[in-house]
PDB file of N, CA and C in Angstrom:
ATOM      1  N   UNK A   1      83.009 204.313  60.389  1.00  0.00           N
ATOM      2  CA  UNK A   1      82.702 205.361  61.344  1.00  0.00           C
ATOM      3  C   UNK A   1      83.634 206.560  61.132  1.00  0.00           C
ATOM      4  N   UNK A   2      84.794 206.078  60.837  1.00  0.00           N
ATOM      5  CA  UNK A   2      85.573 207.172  60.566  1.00  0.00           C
ATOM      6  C   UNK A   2      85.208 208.510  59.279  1.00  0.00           C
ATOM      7  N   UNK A   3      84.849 207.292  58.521  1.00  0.00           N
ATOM      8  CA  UNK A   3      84.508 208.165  57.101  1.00  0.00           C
ATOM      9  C   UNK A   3      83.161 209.005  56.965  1.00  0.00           C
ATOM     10  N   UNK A   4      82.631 208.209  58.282  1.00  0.00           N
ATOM     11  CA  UNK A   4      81.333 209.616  58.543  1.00  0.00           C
ATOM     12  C   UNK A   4      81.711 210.605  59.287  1.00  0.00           C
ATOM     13  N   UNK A   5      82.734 210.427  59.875  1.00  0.00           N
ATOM     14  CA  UNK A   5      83.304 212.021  60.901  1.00  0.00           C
ATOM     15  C   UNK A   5      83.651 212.661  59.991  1.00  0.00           C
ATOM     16  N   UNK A   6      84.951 212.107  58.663  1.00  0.00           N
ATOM     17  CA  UNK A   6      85.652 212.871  57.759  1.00  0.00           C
ATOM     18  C   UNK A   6      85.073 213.638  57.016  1.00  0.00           C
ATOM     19  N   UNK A   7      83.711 213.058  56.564  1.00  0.00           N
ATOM     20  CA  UNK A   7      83.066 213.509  56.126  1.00  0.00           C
ATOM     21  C   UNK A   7      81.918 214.971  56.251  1.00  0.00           C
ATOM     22  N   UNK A   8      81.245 214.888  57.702  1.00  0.00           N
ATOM     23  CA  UNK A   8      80.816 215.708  58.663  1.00  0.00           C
ATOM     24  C   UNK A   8      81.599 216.470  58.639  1.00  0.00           C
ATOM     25  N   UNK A   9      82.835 216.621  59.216  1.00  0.00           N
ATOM     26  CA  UNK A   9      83.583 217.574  59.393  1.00  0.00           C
ATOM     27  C   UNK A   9      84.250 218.255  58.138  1.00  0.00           C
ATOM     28  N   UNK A  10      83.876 217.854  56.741  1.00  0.00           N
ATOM     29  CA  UNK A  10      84.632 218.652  55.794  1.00  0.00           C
ATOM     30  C   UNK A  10      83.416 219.264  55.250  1.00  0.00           C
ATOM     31  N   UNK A  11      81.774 218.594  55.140  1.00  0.00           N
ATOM     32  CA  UNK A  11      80.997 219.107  54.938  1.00  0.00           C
ATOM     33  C   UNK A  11      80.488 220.682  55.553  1.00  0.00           C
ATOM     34  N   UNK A  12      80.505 220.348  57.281  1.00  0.00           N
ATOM     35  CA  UNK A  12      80.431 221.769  57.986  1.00  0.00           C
ATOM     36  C   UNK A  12      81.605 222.821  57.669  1.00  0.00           C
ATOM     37  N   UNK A  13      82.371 222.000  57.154  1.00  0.00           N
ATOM     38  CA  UNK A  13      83.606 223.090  57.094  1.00  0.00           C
ATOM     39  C   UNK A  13      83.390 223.483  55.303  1.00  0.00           C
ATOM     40  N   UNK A  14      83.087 222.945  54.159  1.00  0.00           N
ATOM     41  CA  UNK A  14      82.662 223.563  53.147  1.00  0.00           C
ATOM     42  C   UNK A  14      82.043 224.308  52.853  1.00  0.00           C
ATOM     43  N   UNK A  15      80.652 223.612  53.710  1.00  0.00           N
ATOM     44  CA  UNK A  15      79.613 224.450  53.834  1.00  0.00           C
ATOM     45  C   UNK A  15      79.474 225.955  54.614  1.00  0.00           C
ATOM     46  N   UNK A  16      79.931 225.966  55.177  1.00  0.00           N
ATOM     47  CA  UNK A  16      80.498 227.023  56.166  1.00  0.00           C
ATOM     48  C   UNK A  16      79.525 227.219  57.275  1.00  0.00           C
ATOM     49  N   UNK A  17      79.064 225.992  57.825  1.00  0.00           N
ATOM     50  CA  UNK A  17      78.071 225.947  58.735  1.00  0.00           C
ATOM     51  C   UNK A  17      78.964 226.122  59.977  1.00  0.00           C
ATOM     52  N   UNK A  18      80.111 226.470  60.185  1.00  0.00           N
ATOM     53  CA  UNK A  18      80.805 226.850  61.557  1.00  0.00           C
ATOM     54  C   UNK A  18      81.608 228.072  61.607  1.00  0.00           C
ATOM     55  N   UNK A  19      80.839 228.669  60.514  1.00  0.00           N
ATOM     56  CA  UNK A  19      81.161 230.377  60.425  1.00  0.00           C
ATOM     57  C   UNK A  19      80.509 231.163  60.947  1.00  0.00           C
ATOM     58  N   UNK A  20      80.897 232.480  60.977  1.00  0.00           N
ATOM     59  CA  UNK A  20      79.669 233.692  61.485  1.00  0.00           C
ATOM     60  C   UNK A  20      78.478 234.086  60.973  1.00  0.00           C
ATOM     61  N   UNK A  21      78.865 233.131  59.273  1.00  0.00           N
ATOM     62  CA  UNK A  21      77.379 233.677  58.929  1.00  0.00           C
ATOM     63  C   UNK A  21      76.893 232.110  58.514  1.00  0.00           C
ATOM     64  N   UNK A  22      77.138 231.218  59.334  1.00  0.00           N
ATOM     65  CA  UNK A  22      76.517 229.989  59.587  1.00  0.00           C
ATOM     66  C   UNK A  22      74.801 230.072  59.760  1.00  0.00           C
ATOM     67  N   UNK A  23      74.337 231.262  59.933  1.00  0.00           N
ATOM     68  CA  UNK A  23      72.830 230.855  59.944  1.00  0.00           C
ATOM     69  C   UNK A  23      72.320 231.380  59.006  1.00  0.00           C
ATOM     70  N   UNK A  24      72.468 232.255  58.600  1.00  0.00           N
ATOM     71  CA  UNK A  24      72.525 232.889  56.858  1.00  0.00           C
ATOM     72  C   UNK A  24      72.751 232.165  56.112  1.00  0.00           C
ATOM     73  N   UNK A  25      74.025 231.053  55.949  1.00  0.00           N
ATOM     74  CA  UNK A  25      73.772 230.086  55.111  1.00  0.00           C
ATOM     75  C   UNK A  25      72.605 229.150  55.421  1.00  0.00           C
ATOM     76  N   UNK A  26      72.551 228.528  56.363  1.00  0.00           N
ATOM     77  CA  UNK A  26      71.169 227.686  56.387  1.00  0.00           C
ATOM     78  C   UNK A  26      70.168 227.989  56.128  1.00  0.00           C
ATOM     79  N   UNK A  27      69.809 229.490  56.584  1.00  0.00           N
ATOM     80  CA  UNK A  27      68.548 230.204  56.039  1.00  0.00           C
ATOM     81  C   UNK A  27      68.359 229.556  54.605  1.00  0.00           C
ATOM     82  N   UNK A  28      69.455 229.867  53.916  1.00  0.00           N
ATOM     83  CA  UNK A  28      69.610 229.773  52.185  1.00  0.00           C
ATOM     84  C   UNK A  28      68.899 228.122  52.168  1.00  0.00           C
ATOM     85  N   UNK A  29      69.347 227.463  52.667  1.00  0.00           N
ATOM     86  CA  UNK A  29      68.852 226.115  52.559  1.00  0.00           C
ATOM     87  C   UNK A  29      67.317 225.416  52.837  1.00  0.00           C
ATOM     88  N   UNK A  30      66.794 226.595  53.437  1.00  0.00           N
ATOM     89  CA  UNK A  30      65.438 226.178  53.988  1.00  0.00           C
ATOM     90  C   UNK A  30      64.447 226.914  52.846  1.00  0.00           C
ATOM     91  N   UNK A  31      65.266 228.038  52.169  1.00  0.00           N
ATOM     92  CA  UNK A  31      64.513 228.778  51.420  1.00  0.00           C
ATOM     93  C   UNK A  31      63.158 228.144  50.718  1.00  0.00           C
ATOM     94  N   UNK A  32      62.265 228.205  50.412  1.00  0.00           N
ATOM     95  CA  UNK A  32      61.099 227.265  49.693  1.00  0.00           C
ATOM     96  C   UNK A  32      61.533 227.582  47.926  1.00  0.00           C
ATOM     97  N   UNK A  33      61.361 226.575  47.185  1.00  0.00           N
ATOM     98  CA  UNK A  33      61.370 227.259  45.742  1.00  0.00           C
ATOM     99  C   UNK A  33      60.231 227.768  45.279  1.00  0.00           C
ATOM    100  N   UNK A  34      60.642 228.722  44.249  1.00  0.00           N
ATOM    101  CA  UNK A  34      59.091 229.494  44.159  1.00  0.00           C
ATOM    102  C   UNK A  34      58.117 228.556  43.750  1.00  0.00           C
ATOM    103  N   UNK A  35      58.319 227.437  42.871  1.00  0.00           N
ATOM    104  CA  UNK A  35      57.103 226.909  42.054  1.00  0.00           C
ATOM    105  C   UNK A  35      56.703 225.679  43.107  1.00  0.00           C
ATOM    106  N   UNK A  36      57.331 225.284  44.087  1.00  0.00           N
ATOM    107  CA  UNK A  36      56.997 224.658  45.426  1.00  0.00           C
ATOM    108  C   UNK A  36      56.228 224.985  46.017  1.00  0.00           C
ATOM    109  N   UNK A  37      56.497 226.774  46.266  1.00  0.00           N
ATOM    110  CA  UNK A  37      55.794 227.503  47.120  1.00  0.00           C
ATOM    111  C   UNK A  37      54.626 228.161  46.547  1.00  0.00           C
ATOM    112  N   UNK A  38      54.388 227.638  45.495  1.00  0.00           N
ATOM    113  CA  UNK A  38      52.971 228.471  44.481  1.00  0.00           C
ATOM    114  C   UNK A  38      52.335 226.865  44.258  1.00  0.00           C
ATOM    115  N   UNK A  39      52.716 226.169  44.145  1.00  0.00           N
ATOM    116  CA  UNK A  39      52.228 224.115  44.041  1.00  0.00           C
ATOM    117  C   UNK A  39      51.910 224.372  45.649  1.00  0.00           C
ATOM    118  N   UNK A  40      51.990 223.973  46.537  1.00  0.00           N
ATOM    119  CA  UNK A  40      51.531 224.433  48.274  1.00  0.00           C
ATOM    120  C   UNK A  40      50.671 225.346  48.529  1.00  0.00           C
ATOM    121  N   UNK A  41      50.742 226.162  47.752  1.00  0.00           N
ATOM    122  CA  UNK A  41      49.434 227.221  47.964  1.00  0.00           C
ATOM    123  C   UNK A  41      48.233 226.934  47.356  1.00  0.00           C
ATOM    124  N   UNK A  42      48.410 226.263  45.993  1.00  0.00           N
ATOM    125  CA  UNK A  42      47.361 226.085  44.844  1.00  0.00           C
ATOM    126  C   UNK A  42      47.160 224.710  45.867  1.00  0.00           C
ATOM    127  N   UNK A  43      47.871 223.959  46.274  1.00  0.00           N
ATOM    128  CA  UNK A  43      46.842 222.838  47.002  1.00  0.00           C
ATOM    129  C   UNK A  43      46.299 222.861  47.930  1.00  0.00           C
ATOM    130  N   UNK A  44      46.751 223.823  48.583  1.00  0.00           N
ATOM    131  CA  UNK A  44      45.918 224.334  50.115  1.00  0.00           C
ATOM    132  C   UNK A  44      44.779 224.969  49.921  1.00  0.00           C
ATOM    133  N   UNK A  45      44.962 225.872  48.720  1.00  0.00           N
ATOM    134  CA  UNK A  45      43.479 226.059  48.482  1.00  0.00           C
ATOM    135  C   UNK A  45      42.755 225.293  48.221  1.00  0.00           C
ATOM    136  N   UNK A  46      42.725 224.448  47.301  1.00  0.00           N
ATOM    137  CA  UNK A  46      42.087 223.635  46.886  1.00  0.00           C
ATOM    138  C   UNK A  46      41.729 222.511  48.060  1.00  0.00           C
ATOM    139  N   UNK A  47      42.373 222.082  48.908  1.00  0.00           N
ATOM    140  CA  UNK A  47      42.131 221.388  50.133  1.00  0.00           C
ATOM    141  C   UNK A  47      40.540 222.318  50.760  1.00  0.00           C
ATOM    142  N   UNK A  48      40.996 223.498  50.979  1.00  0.00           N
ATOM    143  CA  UNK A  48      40.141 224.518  51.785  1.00  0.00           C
ATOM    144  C   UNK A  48      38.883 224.649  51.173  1.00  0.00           C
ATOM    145  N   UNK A  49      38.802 224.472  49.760  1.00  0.00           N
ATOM    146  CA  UNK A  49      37.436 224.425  49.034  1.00  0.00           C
ATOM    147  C   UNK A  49      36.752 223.014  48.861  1.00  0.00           C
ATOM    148  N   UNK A  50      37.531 221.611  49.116  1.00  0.00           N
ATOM    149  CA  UNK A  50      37.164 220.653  49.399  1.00  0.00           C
ATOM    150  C   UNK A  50      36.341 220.243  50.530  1.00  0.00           C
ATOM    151  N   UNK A  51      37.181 221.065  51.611  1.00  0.00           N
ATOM    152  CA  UNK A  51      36.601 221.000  52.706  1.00  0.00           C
ATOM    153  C   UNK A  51      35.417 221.574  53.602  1.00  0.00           C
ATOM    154  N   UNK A  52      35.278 222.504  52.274  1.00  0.00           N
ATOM    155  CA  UNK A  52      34.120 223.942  51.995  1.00  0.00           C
ATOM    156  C   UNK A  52      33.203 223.033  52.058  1.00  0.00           C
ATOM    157  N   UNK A  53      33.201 222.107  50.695  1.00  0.00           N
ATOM    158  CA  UNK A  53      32.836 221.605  50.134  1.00  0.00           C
ATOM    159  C   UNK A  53      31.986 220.033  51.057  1.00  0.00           C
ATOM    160  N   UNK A  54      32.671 219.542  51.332  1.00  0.00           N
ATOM    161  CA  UNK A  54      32.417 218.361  52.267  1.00  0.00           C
ATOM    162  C   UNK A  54      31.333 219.072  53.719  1.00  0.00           C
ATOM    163  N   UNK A  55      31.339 219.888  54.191  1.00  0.00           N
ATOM    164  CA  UNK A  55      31.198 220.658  55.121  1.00  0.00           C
ATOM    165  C   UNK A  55      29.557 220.854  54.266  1.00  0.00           C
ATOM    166  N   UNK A  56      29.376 221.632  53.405  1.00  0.00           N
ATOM    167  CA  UNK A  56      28.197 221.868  53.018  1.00  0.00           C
ATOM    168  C   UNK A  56      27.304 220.342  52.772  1.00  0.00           C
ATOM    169  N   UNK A  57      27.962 219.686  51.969  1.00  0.00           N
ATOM    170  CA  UNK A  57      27.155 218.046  51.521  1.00  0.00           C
ATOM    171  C   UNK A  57      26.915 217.912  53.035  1.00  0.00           C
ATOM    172  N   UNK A  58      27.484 217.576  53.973  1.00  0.00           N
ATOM    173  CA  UNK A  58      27.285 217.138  55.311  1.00  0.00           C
ATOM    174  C   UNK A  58      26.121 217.600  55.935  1.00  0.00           C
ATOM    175  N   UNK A  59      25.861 219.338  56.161  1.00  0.00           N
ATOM    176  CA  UNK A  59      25.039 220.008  56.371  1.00  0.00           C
ATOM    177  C   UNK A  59      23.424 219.478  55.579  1.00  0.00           C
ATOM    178  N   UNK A  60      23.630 219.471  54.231  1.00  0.00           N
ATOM    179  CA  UNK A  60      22.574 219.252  53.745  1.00  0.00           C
ATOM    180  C   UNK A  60      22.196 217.547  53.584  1.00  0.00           C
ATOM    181  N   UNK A  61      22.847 216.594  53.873  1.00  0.00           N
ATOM    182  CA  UNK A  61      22.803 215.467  54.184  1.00  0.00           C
ATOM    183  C   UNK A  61      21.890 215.518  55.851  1.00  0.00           C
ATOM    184  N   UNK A  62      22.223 216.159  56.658  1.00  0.00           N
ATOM    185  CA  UNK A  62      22.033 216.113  58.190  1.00  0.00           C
ATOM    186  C   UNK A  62      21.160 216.744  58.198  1.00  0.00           C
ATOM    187  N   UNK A  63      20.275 217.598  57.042  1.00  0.00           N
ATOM    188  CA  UNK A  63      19.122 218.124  57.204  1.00  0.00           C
ATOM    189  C   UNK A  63      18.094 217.431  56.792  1.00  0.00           C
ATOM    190  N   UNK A  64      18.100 216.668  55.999  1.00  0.00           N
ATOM    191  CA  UNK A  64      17.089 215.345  54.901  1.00  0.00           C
ATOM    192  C   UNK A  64      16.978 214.334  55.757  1.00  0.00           C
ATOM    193  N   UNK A  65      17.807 213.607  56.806  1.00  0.00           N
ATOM    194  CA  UNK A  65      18.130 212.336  58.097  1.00  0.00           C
ATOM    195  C   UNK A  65      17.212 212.839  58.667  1.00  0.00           C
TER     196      UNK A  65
END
């Protein structure tokens, strides 16, 4: 237990998460990477045209029933 306080507390203090520009650094940490953030887009589209997609078969399935 100890060695997780020692730890915590040298991390926030390296990190400089108990500074003034403590949220500026975290910002940095949440940042997305670009090829993350271009892989997330290319699958969301592709989700969105699936679902285009499923949406139409359905339609024309529910018209032939």
């Amino acid at each position: 237990m100890m060695l997780s306080t020692a730890l915590g507390d040298k991390l926030e203090k390296n990190l400089g998460l108990l500074s003034e520009d403590a949220a500026k650094i975290c910002a940095g940490f949440v940042v997305e990477e670009p090829d993350a953030q271009e892989r997330r887009e290319s699958l969301a589209s592709m989700k969105a045209t699936i679902s285009e997609g499923l949406k139409i078969t359905g339609e024309l399935t529910a018209v032939r029933a």
